[in-house]
C-alpha atoms as a PDB file:
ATOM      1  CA  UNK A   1      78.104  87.799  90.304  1.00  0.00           C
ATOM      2  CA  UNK A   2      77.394  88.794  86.803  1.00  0.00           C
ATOM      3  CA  UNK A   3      80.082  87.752  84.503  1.00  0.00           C
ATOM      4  CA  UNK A   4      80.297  91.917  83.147  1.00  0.00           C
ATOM      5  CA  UNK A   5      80.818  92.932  86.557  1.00  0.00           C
ATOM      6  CA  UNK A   6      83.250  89.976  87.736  1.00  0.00           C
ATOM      7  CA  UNK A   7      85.350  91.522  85.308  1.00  0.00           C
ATOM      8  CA  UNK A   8      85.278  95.042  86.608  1.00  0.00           C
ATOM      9  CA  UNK A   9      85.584  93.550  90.185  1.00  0.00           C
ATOM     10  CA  UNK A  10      88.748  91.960  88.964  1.00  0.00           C
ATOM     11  CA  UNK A  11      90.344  95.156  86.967  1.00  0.00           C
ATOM     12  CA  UNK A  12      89.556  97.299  89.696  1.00  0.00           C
ATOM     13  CA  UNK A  13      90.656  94.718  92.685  1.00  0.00           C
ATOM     14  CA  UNK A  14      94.135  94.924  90.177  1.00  0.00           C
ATOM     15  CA  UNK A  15      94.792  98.480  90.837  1.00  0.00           C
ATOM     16  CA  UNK A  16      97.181  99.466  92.660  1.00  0.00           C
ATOM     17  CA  UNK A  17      95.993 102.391  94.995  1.00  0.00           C
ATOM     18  CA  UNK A  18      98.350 105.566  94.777  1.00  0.00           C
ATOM     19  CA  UNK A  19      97.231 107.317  97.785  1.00  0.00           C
ATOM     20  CA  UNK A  20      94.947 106.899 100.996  1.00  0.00           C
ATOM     21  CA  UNK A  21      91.657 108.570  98.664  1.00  0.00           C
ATOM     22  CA  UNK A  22      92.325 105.948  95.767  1.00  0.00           C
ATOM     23  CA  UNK A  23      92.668 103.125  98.096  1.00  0.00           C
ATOM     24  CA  UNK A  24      89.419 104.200  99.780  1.00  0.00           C
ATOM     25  CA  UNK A  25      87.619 104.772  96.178  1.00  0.00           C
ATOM     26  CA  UNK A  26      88.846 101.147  95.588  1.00  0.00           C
ATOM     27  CA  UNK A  27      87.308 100.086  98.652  1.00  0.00           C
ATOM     28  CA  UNK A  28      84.252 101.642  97.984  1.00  0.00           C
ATOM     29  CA  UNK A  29      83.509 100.216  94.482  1.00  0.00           C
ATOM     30  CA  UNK A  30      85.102  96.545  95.443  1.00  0.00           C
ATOM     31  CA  UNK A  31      82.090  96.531  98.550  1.00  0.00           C
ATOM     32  CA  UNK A  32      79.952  97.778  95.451  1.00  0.00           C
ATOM     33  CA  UNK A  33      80.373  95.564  93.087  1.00  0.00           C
ATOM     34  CA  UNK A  34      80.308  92.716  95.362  1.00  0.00           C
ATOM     35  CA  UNK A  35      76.902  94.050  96.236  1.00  0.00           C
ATOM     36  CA  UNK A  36      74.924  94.342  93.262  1.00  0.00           C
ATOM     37  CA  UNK A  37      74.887  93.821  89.558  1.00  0.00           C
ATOM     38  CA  UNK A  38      73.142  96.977  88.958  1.00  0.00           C
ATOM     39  CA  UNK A  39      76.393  98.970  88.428  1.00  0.00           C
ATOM     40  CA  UNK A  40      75.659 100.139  84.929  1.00  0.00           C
ATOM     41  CA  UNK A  41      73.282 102.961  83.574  1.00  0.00           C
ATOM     42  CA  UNK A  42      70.225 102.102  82.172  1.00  0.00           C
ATOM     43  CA  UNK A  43      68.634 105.542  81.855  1.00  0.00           C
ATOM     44  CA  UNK A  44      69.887 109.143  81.615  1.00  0.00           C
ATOM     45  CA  UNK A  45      70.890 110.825  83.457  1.00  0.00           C
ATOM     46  CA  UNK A  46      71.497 108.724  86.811  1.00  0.00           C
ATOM     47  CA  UNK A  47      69.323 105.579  86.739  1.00  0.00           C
ATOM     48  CA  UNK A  48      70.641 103.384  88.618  1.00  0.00           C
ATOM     49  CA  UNK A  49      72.374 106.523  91.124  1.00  0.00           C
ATOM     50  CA  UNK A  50      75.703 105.056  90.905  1.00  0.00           C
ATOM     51  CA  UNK A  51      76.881 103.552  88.111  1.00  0.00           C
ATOM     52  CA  UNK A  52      80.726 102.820  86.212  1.00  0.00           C
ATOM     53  CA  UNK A  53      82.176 105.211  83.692  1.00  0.00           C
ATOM     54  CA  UNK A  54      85.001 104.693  81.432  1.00  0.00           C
ATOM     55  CA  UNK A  55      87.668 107.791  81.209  1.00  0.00           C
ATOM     56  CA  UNK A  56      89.985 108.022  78.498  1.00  0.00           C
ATOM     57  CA  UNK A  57      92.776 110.379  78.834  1.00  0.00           C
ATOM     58  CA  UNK A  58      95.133 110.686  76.135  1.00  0.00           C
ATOM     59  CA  UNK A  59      98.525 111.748  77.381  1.00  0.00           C
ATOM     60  CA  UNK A  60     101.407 112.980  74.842  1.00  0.00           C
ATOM     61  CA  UNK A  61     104.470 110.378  76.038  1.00  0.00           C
ATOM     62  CA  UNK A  62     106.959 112.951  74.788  1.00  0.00           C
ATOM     63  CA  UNK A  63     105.843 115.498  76.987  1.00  0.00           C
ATOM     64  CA  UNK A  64     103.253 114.286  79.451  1.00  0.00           C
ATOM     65  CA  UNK A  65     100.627 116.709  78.579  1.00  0.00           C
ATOM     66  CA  UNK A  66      97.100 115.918  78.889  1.00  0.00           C
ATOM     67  CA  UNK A  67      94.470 116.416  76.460  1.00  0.00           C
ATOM     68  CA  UNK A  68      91.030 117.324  77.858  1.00  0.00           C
ATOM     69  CA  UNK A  69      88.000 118.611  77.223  1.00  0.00           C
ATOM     70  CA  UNK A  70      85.461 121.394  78.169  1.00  0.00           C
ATOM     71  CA  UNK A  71      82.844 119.327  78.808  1.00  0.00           C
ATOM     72  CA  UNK A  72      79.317 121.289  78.415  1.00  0.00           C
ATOM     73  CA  UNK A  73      77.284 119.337  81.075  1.00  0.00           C
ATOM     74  CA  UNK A  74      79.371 119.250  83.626  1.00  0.00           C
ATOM     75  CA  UNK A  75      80.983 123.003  83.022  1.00  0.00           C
ATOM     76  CA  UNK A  76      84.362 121.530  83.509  1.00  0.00           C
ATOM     77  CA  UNK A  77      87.590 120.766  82.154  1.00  0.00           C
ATOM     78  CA  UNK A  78      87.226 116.743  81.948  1.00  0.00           C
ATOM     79  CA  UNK A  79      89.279 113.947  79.557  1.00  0.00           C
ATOM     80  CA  UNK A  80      86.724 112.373  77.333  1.00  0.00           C
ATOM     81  CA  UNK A  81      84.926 109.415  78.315  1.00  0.00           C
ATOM     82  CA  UNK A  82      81.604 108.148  79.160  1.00  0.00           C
ATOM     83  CA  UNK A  83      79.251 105.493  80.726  1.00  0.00           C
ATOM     84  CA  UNK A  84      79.532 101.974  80.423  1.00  0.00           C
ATOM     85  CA  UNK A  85      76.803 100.507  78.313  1.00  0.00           C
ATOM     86  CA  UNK A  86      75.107  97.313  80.324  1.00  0.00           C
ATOM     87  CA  UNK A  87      77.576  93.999  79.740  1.00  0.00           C
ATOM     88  CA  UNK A  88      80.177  96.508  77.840  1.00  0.00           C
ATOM     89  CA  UNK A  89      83.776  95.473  78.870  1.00  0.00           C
ATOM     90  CA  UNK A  90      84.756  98.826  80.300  1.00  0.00           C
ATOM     91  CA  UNK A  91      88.426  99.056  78.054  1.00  0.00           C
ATOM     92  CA  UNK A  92      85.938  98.699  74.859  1.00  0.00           C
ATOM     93  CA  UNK A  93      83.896 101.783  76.619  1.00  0.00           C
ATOM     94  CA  UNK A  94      87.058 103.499  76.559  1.00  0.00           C
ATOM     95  CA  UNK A  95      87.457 102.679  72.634  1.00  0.00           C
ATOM     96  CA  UNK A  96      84.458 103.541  71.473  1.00  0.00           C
ATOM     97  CA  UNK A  97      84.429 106.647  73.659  1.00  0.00           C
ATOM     98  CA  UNK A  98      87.504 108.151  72.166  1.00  0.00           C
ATOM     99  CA  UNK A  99      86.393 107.770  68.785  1.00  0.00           C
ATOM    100  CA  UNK A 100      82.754 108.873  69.636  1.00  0.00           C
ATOM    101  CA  UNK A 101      84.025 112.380  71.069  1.00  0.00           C
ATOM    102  CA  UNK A 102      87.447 112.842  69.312  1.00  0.00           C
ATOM    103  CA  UNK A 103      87.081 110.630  66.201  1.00  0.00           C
ATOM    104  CA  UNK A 104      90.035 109.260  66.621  1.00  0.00           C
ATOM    105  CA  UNK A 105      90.759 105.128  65.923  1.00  0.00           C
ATOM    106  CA  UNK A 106      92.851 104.337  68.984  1.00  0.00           C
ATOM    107  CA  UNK A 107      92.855 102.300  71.260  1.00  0.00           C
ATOM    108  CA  UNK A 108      94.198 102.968  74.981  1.00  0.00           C
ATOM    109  CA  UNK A 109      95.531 100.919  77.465  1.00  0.00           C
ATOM    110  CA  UNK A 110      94.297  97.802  78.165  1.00  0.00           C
ATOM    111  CA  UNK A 111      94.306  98.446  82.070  1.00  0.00           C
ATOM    112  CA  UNK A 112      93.332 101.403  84.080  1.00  0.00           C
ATOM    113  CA  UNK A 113      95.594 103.835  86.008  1.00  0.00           C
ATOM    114  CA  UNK A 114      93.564 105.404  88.757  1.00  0.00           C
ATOM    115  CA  UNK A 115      89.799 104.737  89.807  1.00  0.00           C
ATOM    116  CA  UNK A 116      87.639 107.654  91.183  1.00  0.00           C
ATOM    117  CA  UNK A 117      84.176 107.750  93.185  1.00  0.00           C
ATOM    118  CA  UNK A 118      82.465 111.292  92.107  1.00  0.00           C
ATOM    119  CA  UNK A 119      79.083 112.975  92.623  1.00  0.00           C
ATOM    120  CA  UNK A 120      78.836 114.709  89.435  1.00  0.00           C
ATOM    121  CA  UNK A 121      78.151 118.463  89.298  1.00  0.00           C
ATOM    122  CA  UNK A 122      76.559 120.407  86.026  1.00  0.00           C
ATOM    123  CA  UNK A 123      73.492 119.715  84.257  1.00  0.00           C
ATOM    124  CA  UNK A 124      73.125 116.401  85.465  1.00  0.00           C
ATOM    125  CA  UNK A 125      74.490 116.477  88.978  1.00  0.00           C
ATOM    126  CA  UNK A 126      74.037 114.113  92.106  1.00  0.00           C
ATOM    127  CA  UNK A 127      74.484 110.793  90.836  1.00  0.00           C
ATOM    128  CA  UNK A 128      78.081 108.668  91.649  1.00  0.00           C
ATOM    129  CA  UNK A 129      80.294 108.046  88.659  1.00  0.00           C
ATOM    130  CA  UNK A 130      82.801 105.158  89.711  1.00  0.00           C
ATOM    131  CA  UNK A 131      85.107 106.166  87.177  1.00  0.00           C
ATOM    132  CA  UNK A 132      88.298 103.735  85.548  1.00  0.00           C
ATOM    133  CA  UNK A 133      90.800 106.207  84.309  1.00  0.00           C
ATOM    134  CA  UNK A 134      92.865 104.732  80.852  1.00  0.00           C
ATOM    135  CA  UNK A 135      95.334 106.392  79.103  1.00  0.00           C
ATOM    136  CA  UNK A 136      96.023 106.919  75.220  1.00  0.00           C
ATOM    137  CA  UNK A 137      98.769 107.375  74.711  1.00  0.00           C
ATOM    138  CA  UNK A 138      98.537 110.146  71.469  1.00  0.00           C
ATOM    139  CA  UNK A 139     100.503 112.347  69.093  1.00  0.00           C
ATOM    140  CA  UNK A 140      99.429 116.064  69.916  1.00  0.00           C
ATOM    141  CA  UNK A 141      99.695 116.251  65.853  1.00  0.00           C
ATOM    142  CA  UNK A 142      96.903 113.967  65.636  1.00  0.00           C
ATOM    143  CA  UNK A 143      93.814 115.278  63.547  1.00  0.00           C
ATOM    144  CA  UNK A 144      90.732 115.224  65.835  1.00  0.00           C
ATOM    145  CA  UNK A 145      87.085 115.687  65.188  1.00  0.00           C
ATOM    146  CA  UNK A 146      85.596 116.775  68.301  1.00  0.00           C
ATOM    147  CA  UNK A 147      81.943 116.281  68.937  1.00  0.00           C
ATOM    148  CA  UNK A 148      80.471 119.783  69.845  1.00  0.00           C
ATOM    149  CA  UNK A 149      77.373 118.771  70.885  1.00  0.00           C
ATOM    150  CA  UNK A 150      79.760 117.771  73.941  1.00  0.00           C
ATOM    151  CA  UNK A 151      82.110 119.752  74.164  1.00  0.00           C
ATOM    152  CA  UNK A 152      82.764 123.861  73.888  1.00  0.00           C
ATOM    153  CA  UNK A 153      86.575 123.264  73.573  1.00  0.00           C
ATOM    154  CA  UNK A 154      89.385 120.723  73.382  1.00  0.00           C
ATOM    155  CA  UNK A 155      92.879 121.532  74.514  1.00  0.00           C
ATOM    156  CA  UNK A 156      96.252 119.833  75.667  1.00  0.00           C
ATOM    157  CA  UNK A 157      97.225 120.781  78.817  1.00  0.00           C
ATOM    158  CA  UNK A 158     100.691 120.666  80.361  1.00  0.00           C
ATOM    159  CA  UNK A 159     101.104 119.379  84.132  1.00  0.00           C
ATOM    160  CA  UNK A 160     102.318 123.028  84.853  1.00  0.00           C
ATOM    161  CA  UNK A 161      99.266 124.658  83.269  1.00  0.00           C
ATOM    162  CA  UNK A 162      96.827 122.119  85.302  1.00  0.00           C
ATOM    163  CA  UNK A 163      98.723 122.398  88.539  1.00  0.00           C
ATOM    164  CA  UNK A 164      98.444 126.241  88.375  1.00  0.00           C
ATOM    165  CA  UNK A 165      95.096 127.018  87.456  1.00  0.00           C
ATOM    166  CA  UNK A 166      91.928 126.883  89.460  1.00  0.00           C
ATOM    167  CA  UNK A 167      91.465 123.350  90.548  1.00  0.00           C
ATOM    168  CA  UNK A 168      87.624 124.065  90.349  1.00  0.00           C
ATOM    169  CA  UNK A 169      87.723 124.111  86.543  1.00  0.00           C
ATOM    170  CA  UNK A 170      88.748 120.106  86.419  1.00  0.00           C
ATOM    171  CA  UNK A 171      87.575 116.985  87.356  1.00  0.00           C
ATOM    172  CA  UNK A 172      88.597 117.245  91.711  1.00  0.00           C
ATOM    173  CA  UNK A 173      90.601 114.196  91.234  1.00  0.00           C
ATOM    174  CA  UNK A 174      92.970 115.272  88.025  1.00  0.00           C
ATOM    175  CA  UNK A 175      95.748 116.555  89.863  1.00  0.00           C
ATOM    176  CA  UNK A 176      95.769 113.377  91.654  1.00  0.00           C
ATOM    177  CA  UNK A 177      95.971 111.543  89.041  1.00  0.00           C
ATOM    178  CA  UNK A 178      98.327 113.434  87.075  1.00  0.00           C
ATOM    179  CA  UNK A 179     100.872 112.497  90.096  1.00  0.00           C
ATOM    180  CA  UNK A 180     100.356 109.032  89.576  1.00  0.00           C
ATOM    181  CA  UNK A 181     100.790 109.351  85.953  1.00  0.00           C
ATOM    182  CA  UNK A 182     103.864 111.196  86.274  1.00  0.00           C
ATOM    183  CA  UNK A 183     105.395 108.438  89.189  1.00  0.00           C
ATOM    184  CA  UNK A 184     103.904 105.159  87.899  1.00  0.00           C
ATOM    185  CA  UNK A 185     102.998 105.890  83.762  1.00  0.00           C
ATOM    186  CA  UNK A 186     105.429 108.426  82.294  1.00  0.00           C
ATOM    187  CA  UNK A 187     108.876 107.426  84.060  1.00  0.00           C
ATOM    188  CA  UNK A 188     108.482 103.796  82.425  1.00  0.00           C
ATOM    189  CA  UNK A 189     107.621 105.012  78.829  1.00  0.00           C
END
């Protein structure tokens, strides 16, 4: 096994599952990784089909809203992020992500939260993002420079404001992880 992906295989076999769908996801991209090297993308939009993506989603500790992003590809509500570059450790995706799309030097967790298997939707639909969810943790005071060529809006969300509005406008597995946050992240901060 490639060295880049042993230590994917390794972050993601680290995760503890929250539900029956993350456990399954984790399943999924543990027989994956095993299987090939070819888990990162080497050309836009979905060469190979699946490949790993690095999430960032910054999270005020104070009041466990979520800042995300109206992402213009995929015509959702999304917290930045993007694909992992070939041999790119997938925390220093998450870095250089986050200051990519929101200019902002931080740096978030080392580890993941959640993991996600997707078919993406939008512009560039049908491939499989195997996604590794990290959190920032950031002041909603913070100045940000969002990159528009991405993105028609950025916004913090509350949990309230997520959990009542259209589930269709987010990522499908936000609310999901927004319950882990809440039970695993938020209660030890």
């Amino acid at each position: 096994m490639r060295q880049s992906v042993a230590i994917v295989h390794r972050m993601v076999t680290d995760l503890e599952p929250a539900d029956n769908l993350e456990a399954e996801h984790r399943a999924h991209a543990l027989g994956w990784l095993r299987a090939t090297d070819d888990v990162f993308r080497r050309v836009k939009p979905a060469e190979p089909p699946q490949h790993l993506v690095s999430y960032v989603v910054p999270v005020d500790p104070a009041t466990g809203r979520l800042l995300l992003v109206d992402h213009i590809n995929a015509g959702l509500w999304l917290p930045p992020g993007g694909h992992v570059e070939v041999d790119e450790h997938p925390h220093v995706t998450a870095g250089r992500e986050v200051r990519e799309e929101l200019g902002v030097p931080a740096t978030p967790d080392e580890q993941p939260l959640f993991l996600t298997v997707t078919r993406t939707v939008g512009i560039d639909s049908g491939h499989i993002d195997v996604s590794l969810w990290f959190v920032l943790p950031l002041a909603p005071d913070l100045s940000l420079t969002p990159d528009r060529g991405e993105f028609r809006e950025v916004r913090w969300w509350s949990p309230a404001e997520v959990r009542s509005a259209d589930p269709g406008r987010f990522d499908p597995h936000l609310s999901r992880f927004l319950t882990k946050l809440e039970q695993s992240y938020l209660t030890t901060r």
